[in-house]
Protein backbone atom coordinates (compact mmCIF):
# COMPACT_ATOMS: atom_id res chain seq x y z
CA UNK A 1 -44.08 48.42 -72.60
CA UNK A 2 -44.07 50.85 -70.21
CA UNK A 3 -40.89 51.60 -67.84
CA UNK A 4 -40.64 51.21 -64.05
CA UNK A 5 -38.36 52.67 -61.75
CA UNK A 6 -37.72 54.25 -58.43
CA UNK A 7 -38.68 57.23 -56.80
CA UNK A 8 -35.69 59.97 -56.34
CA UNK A 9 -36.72 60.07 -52.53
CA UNK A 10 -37.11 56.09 -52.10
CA UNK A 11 -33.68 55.45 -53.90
CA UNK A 12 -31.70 57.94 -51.42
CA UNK A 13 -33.53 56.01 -48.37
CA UNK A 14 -31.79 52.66 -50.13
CA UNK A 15 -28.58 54.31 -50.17
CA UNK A 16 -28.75 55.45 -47.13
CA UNK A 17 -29.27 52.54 -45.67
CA UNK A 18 -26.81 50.37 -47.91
CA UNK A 19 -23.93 52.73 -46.50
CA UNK A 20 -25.32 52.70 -42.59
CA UNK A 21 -25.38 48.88 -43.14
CA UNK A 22 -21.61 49.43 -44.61
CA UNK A 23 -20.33 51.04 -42.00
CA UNK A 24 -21.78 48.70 -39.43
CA UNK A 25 -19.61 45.93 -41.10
CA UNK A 26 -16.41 47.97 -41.74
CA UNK A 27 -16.67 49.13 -37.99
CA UNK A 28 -17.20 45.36 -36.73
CA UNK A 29 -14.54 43.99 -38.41
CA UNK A 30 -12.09 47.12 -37.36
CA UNK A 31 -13.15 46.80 -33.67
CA UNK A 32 -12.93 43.64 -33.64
CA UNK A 33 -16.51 42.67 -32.17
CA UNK A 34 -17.73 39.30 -32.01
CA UNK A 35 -20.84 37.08 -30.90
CA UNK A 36 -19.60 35.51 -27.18
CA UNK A 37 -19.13 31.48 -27.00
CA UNK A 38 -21.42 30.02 -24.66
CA UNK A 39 -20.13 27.68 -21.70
CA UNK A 40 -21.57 24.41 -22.33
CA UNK A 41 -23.02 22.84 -19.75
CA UNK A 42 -22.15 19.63 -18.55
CA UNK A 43 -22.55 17.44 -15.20
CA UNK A 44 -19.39 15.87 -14.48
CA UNK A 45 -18.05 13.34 -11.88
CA UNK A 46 -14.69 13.19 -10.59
CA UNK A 47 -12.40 10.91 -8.55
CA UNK A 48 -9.06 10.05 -8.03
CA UNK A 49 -6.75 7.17 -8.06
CA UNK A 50 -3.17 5.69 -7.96
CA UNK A 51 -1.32 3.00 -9.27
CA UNK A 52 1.21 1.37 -7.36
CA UNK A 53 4.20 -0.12 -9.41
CA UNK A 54 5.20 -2.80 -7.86
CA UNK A 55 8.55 -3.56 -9.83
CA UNK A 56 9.91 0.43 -8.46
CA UNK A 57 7.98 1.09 -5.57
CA UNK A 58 6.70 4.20 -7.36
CA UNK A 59 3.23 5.58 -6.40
CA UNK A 60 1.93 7.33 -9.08
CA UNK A 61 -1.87 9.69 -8.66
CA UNK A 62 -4.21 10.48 -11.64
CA UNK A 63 -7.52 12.39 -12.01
CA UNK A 64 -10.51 10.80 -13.84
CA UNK A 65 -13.55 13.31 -14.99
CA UNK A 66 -16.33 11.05 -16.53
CA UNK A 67 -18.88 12.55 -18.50
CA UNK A 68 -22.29 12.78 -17.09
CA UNK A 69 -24.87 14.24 -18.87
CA UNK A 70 -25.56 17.44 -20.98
CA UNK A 71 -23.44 18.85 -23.63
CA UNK A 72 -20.62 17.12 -26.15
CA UNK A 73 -17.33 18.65 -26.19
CA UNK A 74 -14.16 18.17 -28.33
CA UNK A 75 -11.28 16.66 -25.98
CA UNK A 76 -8.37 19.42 -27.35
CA UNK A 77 -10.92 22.31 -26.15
CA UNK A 78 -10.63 21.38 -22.62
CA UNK A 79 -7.77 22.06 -19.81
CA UNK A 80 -7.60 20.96 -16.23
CA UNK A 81 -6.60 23.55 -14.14
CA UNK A 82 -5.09 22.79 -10.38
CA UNK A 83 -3.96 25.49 -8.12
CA UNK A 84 -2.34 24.76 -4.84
CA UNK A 85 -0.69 27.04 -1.74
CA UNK A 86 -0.36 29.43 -4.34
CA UNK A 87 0.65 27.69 -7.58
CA UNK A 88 -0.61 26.51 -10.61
CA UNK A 89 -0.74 23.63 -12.71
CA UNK A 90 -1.99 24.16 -15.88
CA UNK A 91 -3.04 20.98 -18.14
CA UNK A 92 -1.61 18.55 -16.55
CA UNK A 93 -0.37 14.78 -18.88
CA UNK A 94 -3.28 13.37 -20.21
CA UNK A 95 -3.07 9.47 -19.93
CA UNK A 96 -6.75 8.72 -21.44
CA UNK A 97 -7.66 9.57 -25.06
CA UNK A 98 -11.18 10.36 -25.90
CA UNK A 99 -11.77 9.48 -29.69
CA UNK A 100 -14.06 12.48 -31.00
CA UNK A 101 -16.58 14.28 -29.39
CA UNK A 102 -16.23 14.38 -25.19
CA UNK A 103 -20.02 12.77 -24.44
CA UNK A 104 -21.79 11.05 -21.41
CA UNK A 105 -20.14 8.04 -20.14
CA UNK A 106 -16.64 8.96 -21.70
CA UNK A 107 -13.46 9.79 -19.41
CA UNK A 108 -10.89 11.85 -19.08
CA UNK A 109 -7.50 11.02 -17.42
CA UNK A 110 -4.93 13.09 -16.44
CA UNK A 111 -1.60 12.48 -14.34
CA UNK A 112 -1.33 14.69 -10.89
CA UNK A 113 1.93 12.93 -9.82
CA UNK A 114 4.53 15.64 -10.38
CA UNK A 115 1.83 18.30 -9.23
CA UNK A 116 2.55 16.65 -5.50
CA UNK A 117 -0.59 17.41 -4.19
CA UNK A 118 0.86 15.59 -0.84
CA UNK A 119 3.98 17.33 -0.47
CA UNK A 120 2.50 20.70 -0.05
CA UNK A 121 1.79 22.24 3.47
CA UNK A 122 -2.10 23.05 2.40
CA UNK A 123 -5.07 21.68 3.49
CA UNK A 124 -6.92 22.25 0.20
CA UNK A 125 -6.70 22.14 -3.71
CA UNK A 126 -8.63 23.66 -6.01
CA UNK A 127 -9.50 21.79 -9.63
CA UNK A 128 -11.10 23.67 -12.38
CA UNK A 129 -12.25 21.88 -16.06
CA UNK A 130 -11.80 25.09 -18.33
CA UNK A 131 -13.70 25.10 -22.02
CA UNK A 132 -11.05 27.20 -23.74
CA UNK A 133 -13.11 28.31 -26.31
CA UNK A 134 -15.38 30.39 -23.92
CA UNK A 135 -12.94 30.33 -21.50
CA UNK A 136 -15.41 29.40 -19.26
CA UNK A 137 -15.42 27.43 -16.33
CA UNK A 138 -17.07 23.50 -16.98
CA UNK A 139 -16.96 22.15 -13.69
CA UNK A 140 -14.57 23.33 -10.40
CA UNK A 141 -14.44 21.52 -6.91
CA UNK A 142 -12.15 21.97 -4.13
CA UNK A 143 -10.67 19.12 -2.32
CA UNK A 144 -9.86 19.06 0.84
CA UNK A 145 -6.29 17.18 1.88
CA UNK A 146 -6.13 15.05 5.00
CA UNK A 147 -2.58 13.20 6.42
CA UNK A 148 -1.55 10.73 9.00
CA UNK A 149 -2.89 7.08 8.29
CA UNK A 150 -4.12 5.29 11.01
CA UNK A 151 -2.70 2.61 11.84
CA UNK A 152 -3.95 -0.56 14.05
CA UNK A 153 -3.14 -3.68 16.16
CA UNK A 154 -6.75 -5.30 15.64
CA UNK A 155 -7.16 -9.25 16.48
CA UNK A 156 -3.35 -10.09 16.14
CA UNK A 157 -3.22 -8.30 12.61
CA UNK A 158 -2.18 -4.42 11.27
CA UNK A 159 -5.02 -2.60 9.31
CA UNK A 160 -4.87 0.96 8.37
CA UNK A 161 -7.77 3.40 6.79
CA UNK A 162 -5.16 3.96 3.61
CA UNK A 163 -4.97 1.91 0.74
CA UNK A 164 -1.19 0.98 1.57
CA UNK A 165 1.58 -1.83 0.71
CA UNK A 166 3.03 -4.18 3.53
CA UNK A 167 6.51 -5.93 3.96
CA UNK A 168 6.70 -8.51 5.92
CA UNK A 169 9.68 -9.62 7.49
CA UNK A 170 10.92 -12.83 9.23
CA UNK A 171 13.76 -10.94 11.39
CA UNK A 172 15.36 -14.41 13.24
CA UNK A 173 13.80 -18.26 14.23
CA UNK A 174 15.11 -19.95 17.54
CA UNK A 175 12.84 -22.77 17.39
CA UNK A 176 15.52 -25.59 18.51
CA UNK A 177 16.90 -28.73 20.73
CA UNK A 178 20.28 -29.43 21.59
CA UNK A 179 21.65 -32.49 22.38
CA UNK A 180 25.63 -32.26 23.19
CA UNK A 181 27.29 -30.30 20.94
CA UNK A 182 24.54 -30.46 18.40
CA UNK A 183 21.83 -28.36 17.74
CA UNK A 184 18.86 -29.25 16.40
CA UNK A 185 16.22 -26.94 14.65
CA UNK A 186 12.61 -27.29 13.95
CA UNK A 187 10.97 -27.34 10.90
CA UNK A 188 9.61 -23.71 10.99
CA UNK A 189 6.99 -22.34 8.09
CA UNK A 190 5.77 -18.63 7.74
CA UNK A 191 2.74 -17.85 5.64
CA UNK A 192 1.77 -14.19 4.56
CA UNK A 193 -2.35 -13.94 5.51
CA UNK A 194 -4.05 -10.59 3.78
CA UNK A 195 -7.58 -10.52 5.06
CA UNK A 196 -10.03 -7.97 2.63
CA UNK A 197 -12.86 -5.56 4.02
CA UNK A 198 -15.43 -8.27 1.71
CA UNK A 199 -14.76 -10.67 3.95
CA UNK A 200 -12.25 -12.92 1.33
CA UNK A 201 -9.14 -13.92 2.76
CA UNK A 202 -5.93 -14.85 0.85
CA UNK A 203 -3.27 -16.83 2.18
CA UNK A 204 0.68 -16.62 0.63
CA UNK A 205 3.74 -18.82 1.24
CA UNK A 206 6.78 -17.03 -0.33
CA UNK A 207 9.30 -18.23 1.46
CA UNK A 208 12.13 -19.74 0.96
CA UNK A 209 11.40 -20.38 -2.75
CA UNK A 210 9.67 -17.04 -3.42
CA UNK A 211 6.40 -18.56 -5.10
CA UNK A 212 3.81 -17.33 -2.83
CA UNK A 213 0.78 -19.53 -4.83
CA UNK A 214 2.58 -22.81 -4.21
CA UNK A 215 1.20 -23.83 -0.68
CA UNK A 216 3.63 -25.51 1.84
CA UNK A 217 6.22 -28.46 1.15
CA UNK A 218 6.96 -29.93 4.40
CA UNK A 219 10.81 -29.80 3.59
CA UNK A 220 11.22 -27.37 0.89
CA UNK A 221 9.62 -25.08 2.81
CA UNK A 222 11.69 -24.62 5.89
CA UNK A 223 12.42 -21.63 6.82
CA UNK A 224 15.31 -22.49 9.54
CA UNK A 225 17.08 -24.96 8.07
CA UNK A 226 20.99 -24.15 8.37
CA UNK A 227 21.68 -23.38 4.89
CA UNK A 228 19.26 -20.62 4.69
CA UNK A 229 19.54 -17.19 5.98
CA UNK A 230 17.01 -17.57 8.74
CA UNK A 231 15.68 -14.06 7.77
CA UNK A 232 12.93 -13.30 4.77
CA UNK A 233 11.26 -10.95 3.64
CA UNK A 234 8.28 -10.30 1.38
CA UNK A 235 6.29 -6.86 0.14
CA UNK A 236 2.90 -7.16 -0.81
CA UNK A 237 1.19 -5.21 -3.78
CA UNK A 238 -1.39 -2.58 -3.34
CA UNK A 239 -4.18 -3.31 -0.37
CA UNK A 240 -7.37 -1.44 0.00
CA UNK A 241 -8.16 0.43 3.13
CA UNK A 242 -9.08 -1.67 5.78
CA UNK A 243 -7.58 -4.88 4.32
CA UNK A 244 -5.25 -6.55 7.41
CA UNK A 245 -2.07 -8.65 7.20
CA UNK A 246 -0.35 -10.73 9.67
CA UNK A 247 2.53 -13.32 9.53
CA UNK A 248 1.43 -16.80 10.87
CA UNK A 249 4.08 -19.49 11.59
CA UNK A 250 4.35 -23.16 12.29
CA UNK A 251 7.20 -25.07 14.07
CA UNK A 252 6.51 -29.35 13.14
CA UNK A 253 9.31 -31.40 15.26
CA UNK A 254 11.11 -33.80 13.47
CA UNK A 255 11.77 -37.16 14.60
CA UNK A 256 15.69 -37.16 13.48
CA UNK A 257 18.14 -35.08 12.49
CA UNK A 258 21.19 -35.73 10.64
CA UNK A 259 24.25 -34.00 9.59
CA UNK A 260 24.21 -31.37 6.58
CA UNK A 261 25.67 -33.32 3.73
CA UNK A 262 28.64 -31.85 1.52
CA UNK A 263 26.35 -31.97 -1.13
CA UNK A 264 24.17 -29.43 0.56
CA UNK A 265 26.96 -27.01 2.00
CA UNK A 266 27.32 -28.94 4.86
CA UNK A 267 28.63 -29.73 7.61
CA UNK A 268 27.65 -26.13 9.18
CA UNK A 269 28.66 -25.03 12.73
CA UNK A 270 28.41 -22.24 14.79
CA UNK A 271 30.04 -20.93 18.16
CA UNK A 272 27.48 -19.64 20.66
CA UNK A 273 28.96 -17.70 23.91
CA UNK A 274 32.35 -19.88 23.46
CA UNK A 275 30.57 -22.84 22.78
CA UNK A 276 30.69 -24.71 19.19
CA UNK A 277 28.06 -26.83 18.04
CA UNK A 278 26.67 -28.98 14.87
CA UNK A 279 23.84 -27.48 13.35
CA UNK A 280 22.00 -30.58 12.03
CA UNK A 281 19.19 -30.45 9.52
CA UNK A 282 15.92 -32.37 9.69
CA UNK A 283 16.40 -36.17 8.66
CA UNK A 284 13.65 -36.40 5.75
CA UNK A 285 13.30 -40.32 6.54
CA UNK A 286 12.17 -40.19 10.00
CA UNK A 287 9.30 -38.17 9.44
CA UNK A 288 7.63 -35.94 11.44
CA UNK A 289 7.18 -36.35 15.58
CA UNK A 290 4.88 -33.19 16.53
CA UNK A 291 3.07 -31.55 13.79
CA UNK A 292 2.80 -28.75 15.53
CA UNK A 293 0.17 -25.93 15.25
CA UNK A 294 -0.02 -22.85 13.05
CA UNK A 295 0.00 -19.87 15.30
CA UNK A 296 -3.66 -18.99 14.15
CA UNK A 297 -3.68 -14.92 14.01
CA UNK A 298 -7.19 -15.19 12.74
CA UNK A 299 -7.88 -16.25 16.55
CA UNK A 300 -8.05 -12.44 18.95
CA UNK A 301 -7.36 -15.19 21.70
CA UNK A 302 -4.14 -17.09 20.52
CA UNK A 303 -1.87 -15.96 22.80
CA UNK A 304 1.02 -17.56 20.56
CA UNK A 305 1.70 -14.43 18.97
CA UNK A 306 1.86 -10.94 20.43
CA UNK A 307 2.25 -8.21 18.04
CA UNK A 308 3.87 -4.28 20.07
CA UNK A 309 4.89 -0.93 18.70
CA UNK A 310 7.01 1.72 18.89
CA UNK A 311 7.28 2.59 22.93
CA UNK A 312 6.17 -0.75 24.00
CA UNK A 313 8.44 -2.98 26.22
CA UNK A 314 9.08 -6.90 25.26
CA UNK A 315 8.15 -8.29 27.71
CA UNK A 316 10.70 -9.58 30.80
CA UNK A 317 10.77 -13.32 28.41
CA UNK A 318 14.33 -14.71 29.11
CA UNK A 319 15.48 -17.72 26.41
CA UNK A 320 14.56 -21.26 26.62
CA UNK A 321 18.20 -22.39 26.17
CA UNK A 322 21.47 -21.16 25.95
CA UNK A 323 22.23 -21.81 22.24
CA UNK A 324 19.41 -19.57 21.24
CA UNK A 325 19.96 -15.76 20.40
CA UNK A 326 17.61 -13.85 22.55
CA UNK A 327 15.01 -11.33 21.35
CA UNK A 328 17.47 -8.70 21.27
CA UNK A 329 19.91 -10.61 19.04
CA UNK A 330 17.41 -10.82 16.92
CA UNK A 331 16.02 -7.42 17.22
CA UNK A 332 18.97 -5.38 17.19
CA UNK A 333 18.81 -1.87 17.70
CA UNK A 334 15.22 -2.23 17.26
CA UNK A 335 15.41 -3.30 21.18
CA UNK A 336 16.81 -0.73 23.41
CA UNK A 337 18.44 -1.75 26.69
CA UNK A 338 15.58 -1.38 28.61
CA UNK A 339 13.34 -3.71 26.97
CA UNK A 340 11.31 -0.68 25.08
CA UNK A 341 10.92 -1.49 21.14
CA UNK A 342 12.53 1.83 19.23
CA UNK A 343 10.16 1.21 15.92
CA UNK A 344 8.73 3.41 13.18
CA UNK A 345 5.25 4.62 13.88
CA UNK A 346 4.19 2.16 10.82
CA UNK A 347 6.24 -0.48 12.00
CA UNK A 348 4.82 -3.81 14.46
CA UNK A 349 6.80 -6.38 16.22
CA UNK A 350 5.59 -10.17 16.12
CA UNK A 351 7.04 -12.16 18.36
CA UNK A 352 6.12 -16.14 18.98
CA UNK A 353 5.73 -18.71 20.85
CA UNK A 354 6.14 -22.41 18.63
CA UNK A 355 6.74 -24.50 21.29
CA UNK A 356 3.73 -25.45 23.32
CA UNK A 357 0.27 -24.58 22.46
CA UNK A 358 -2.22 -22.18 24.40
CA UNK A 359 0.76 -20.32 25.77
CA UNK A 360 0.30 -17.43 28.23
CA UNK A 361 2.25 -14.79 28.55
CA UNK A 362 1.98 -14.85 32.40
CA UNK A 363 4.19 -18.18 32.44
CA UNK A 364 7.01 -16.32 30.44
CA UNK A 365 10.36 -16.99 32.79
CA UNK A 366 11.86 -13.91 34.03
CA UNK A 367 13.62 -11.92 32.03
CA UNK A 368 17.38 -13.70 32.29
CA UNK A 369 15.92 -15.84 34.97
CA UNK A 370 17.30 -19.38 33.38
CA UNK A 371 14.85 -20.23 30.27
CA UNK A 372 12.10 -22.30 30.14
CA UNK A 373 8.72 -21.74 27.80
CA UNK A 374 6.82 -19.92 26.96
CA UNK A 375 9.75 -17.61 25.73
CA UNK A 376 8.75 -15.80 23.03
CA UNK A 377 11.56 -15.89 20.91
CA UNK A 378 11.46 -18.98 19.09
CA UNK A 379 10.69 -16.28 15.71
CA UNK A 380 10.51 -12.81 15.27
CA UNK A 381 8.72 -10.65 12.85
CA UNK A 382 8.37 -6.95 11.80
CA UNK A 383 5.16 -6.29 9.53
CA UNK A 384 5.86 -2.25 8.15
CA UNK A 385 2.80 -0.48 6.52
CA UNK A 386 3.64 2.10 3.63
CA UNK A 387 -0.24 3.84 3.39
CA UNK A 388 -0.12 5.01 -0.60
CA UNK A 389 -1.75 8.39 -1.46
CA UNK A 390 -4.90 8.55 -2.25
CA UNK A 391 -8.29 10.00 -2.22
CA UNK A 392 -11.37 8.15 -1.04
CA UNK A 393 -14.57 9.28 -0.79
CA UNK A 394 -16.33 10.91 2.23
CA UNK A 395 -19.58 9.38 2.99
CA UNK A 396 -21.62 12.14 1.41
CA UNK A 397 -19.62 11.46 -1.43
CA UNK A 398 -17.20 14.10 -1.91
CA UNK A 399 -13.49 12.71 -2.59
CA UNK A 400 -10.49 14.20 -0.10
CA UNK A 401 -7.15 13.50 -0.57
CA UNK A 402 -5.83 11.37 1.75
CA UNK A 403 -2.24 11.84 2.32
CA UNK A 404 0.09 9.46 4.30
């Protein structure tokens, strides 16, 4: 057998070039160097969003980022970033859980409320999606912040261009005879219409009984009869942008009245400017003598209902009789002396006219000038728009914060 080995010259290159490959390694690991993490690369989409809770009144904004395409990503290795008139949020609550790998058509939540991205004075926010491994940058936009809702008298309704949440408030009802010393009231309903940009419409009765669903009881439902307040109000939940809401109302005329039984709290009476009467309640066996109208606010040309805002004078309407309270009984301080409405910016008076049908507000008596109809005061009602933060998307599609 004959032996084999290795050249003196070849085995030094070997060593050689075992140590050099040695002291590559020991000087990597002491330094140390390592290969760079790419950035994946991912197409994103963003938008925001808020829930409205209506037991609190709470408004609360979140940030989804939905998956759109390229690579998948473990949830944990990613971090939303905001940073606004000079601060910085850093991973905000997450309120969505992604199960395993972060792939197209999966969503990330996260809650923005206590960043306040509407109680800041800037006009801008940036949002970064950072891939902490590489600690590169995923996606970043910058969002532009807008305030002051617009808000609108259109066809005897309010709209605004926020998504928002209404009360609605029946302030005082004057719709009433007297005869003698008795005084007695119409049957008066108020229904709650929410009109929605698709064209649906939906139509609520909460009052007295609070069921909005229920439709209208001709005697349940009376809004002025003398045991009740005579004042009702009712908050909506969240509308869209664009949705409108008005208060319609309906005063039927009974054909008898009788005296408020012990049974029901009764007998009631009130003194009026020195003057004490019997407030009677509808008599449920005579039935009805003029059904009435509903003051149709669908209608731009019912001229039943006038709805003014802040600035605006009531018109010079005097009372139809002396039992009734006038307009600023009703109104308060919400009527100045002059006759100029002192309302929020958000707020709109509704003031009607239950009496006779097609009224016009050019046959109004004078303001103190004796009574008659129309008046104008037989209810009053005060619709108040809260606009709720949140974005919406511009028409080429980029979201902006819309503040309110």
């Amino acid at each position: 057998m004959r032996s084999r080995g290795i050249s003196k010259p070849v085995g030094v290159v070997l060593l050689v070039a075992i140590v050099l490959l040695l002291s590559v390694s020991v000087a990597s690991l002491a330094l140390g160097f390592s290969l760079q993490t790419p950035t994946p690369q991912v197409a994103v989409e963003d938008e925001f969003y808020t829930v409205y809770d209506n037991s609190t009144g709470e408004i609360y904004q979140y940030a989804r980022v939905q998956h759109e395409g390229g690579d998948s990503l473990e949830p944990e290795e990613l971090r939303l970033v905001i940073e606004v008139d000079g601060e910085r949020i850093d991973d905000p609550e997450r309120t969505g859980s992604v199960t395993g790998p972060y792939r197209a058509g999966d969503r990330l939540e996260f809650n923005l409320t206590e960043a306040d991205l509407c109680g800041v004075s800037a006009d801008a926010f940036s949002m970064s999606i950072v891939h902490e491994p590489s600690n590169g940058i995923v996606a970043e936009r910058t969002v532009p912040i807008e305030r002051g809702a617009d808000v609108q008298v259109v066809d005897n309704a309010v709209v605004t261009d926020r998504p928002f949440v209404a009360t609605l408030t029946v302030v005082g009802i004057a719709a009433s005879a007297s005869s003698g010393d008795d005084i007695q009231p119409d049957i008066v309903y108020g229904r709650v219409v929410i009109s929605y940009p698709n064209g649906t419409t939906e139509t609520l009765t909460p009052w007295p009984d609070g069921n909005g669903t229920d439709g209208v009881e001709l005697w349940e439902d009376d809004l002025n009869h003398p045991t009740l307040p005579g004042s009702y109000s009712y908050t909506t939940g969240q509308l869209p942008a664009n949705a409108s809401v008005t208060l319609e109302m309906r005063a039927p005329k009974p054909d008898g009245w009788q005296e408020v039984p012990a049974a029901d709290g009764g007998p009631v009476d009130e003194t009026i400017d020195g003057t004490q009467y019997d407030i009677l309640e509808p008599d449920p066996g005579a039935g009805i003598q003029d059904p009435r109208f509903w003051i149709d606010a669908s209608d731009p040309d019912n001229q039943n209902i006038i709805l003014l805002r802040d600035g605006e004078s009531v018109p010079t309407y005097g009372v139809a009789a002396s039992h009734q309270p006038s307009l600023g009984g009703m109104l308060g301080s919400q009527l100045g002396p002059s006759g100029t409405l002192a309302l929020d910016d958000r707020e709109v008076a509704v003031l009607y006219e239950l009496s006779e049908s097609d009224a016009e507000p050019s046959n109004a008596p004078p303001a103190n000038g004796g009574g008659g109809n129309p008046d104008y005061n037989d209810a009053v009602g005060l619709i108040d728009i809260e606009p709720v933060e949140v974005s919406l998307d511009r028409e080429g599609g980029d979201p902006v914060l819309k503040c309110s």
